[in-house]
Protein backbone atom coordinates (compact mmCIF):
# COMPACT_ATOMS: atom_id res chain seq x y z
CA UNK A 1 0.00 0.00 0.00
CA UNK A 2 3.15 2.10 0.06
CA UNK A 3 5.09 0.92 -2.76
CA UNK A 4 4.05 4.27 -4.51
CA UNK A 5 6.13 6.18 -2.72
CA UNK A 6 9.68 4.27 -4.07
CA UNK A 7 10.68 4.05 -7.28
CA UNK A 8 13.01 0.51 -8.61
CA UNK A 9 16.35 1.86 -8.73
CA UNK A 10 19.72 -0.59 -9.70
CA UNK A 11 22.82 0.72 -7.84
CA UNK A 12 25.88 -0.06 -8.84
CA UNK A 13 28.72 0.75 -5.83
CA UNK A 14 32.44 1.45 -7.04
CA UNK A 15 35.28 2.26 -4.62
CA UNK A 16 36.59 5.36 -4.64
CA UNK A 17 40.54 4.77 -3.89
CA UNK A 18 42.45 4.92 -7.14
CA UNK A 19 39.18 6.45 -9.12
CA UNK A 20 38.90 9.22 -11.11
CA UNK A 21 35.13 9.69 -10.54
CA UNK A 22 34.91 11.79 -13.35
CA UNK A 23 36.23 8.92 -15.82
CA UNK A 24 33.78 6.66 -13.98
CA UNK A 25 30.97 9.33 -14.11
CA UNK A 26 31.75 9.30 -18.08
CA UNK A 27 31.84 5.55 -18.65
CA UNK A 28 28.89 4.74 -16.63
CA UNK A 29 26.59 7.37 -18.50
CA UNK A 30 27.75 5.60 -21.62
CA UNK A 31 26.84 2.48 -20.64
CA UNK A 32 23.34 3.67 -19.98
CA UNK A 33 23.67 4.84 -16.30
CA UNK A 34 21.08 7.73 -15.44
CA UNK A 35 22.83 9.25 -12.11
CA UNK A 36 26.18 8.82 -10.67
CA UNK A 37 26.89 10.27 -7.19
CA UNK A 38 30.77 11.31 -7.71
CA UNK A 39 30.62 12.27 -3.95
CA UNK A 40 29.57 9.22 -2.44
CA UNK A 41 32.38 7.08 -0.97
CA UNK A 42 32.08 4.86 -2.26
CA UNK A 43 30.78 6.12 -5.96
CA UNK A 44 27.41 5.04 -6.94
CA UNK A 45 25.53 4.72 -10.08
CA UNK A 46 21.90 4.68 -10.73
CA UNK A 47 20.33 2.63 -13.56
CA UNK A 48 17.06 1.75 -14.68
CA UNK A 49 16.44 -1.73 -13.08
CA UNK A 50 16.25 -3.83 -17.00
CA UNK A 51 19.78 -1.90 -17.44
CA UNK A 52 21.72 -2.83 -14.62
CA UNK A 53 23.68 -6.17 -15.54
CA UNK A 54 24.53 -4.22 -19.17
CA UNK A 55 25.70 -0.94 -17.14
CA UNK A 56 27.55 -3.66 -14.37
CA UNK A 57 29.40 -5.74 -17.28
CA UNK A 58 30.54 -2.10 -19.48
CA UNK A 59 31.68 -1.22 -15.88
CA UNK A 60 33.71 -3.94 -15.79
CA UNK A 61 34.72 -4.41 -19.38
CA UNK A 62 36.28 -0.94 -19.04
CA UNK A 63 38.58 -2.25 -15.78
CA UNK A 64 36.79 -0.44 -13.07
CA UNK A 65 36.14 -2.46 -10.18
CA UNK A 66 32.36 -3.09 -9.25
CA UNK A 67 31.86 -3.61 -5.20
CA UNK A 68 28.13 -4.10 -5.38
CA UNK A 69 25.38 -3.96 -7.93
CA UNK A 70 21.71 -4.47 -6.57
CA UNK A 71 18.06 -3.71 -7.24
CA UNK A 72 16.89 -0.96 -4.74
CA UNK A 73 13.59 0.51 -4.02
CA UNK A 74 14.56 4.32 -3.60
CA UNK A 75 11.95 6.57 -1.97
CA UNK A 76 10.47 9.24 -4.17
């Protein structure tokens, strides 16, 4: 009865030590990312939830390191 107030949201975590979060920030958006948070610690990247393995696996493909990737229900 609440679930109107959150939104699916895939997060994507990447740690910040040895990052250039603007080179992150620039890949992720390629791959399809809609946010990134370049002042999180560590960084993290919003997808739509049907493009979160693609933006996860360009991630990777492009040697950044992935910590977490998850489906999230983000409040509104």
């Amino acid at each position: 009865s609440v679930a109107w107030q959150f939104e699916p949201l895939g997060i994507i975590s990447v740690p910040r030590e040895g990052a250039d979060p603007d080179e992150i920030a620039l890949v992720a958006i390629d791959a399809g990312a809609t946010d990134v948070d370049t002042e999180a610690d560590p960084l993290e990247i919003s997808t739509s939830p049907g493009d979160l393995e693609a933006v996860r696996k360009a991630m990777e493909a492009a040697g950044v390191r992935v910590e977490a990737a998850e489906l999230t229900m983000q409040p509104k």
